[in-house]
Protein backbone atom coordinates (compact mmCIF):
# COMPACT_ATOMS: atom_id res chain seq x y z
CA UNK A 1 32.88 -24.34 -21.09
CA UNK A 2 31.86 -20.94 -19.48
CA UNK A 3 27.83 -20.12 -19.83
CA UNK A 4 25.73 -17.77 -18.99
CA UNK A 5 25.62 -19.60 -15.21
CA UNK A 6 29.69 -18.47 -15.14
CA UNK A 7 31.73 -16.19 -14.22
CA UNK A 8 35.14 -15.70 -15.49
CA UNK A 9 37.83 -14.20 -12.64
CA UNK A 10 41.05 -13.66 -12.40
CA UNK A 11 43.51 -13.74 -9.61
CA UNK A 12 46.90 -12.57 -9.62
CA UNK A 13 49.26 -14.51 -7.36
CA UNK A 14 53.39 -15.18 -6.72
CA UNK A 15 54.87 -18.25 -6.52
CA UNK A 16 53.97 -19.60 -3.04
CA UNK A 17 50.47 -19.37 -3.73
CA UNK A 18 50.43 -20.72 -7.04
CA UNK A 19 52.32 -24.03 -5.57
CA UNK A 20 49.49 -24.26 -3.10
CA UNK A 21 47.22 -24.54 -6.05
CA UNK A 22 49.04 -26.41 -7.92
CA UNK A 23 48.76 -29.10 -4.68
CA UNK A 24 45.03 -28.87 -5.21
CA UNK A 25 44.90 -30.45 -8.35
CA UNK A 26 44.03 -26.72 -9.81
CA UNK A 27 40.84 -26.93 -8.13
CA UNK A 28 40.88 -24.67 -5.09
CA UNK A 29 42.65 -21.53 -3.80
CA UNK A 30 44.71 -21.61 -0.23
CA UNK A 31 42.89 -20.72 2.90
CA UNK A 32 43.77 -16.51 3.80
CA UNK A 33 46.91 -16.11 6.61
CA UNK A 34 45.73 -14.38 10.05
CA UNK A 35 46.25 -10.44 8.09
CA UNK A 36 44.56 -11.83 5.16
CA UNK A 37 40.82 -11.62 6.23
CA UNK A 38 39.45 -11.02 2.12
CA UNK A 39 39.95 -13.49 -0.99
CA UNK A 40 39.79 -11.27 -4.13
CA UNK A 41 39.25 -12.37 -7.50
CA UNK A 42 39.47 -9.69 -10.27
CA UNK A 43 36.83 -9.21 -13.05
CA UNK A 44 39.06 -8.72 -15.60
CA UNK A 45 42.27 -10.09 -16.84
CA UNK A 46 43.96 -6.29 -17.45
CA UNK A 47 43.87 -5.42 -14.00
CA UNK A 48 45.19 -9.12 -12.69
CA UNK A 49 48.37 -8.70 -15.31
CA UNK A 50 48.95 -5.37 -13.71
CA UNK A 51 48.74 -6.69 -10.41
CA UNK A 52 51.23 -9.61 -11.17
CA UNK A 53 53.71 -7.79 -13.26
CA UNK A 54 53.47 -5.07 -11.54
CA UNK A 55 53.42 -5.75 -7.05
CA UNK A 56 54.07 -9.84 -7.49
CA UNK A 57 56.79 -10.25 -9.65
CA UNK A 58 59.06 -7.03 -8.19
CA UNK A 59 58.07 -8.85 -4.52
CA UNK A 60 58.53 -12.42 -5.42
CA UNK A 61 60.71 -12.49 -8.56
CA UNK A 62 57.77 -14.06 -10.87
CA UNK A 63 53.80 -13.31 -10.61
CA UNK A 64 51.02 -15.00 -12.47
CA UNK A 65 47.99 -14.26 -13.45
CA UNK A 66 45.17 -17.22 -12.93
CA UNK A 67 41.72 -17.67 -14.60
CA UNK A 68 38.94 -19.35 -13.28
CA UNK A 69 35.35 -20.21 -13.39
CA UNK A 70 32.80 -19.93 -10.87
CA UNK A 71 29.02 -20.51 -10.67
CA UNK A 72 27.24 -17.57 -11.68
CA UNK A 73 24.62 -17.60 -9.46
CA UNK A 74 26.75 -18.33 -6.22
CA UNK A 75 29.00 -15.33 -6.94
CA UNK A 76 25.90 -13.25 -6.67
CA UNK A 77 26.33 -13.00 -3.29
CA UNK A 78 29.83 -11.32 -3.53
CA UNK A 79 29.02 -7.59 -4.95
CA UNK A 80 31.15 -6.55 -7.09
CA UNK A 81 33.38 -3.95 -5.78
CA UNK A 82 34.97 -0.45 -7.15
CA UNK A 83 38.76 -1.03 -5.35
CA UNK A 84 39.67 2.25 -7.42
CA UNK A 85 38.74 3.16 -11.05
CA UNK A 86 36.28 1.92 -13.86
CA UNK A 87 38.12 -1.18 -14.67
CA UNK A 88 39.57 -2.01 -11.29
CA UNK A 89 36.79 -4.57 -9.84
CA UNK A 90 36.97 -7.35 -7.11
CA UNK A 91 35.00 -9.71 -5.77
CA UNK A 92 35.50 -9.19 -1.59
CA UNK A 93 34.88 -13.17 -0.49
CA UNK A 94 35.72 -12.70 3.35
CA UNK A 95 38.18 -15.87 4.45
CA UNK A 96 35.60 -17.89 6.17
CA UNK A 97 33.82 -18.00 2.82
CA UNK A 98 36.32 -19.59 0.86
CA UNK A 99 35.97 -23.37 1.36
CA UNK A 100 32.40 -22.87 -0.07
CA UNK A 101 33.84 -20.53 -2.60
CA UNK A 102 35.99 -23.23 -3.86
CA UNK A 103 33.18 -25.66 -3.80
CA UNK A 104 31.62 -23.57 -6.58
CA UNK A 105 34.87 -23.53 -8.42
CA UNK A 106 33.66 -24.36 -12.09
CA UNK A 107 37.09 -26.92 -13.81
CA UNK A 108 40.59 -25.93 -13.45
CA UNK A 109 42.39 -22.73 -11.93
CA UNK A 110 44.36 -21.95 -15.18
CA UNK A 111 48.08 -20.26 -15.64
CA UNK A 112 47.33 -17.86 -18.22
CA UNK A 113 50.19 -15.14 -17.67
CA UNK A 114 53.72 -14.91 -16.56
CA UNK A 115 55.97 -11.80 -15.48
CA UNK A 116 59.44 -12.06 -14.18
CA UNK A 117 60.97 -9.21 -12.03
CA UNK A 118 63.24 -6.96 -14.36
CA UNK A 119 67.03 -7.98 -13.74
CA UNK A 120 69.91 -4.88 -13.49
């Protein structure tokens, strides 16, 4: 159950990624490719369904939007970021971080949106 010591995120993500999740049990996101050298979580789940529905689903025929928990205290150390307007906030968790940002992974990674790509 998310406390005060929690923060709720949101990552948007297509298929392959979701799989790799999936592998973990729902417990840990992928490690970053070579070009990929920042994990971002969102801070809110309106600009993660835009993100899905929007660049993952036209790329990859289906994106998802994720929620998760982390500890509170340990995202401190992430500040949150401005990646455009008001409501369009990241944390930047550089790809060296994330095994210890998955250690502080509070219960599942949870499916809690689907978008398909339009069809002609």
């Amino acid at each position: 159950m998310p406390d005060s010591t929690t923060m709720t995120l949101w990552r948007p993500c297509g298929p392959a990624e979701l799989e790799l999740v999936r592998e973990s049990g729902w417990t840990a996101w992928p490690p970053r490719l070579p070009d990929q050298p920042i994990f971002y979580p969102v801070l809110n789940e309106d600009y993660a369904t835009k993100i899905a529905r929007d660049w993952n689903a036209p790329r990859d025929g289906v994106g998802y939007v994720t929620r998760f928990q982390l500890d509170g205290d340990f995202a401190e150390r992430y500040p949150v970021q401005q990646a455009g307007g008001s409501t369009i906030l990241e944390l930047w968790v550089p790809a060296e971080d994330l095994d210890d940002f998955n250690h502080h992974i509070i219960g599942p990674i949870e499916v809690v949106g689907e978008y398909r790509a339009a069809t002609p």
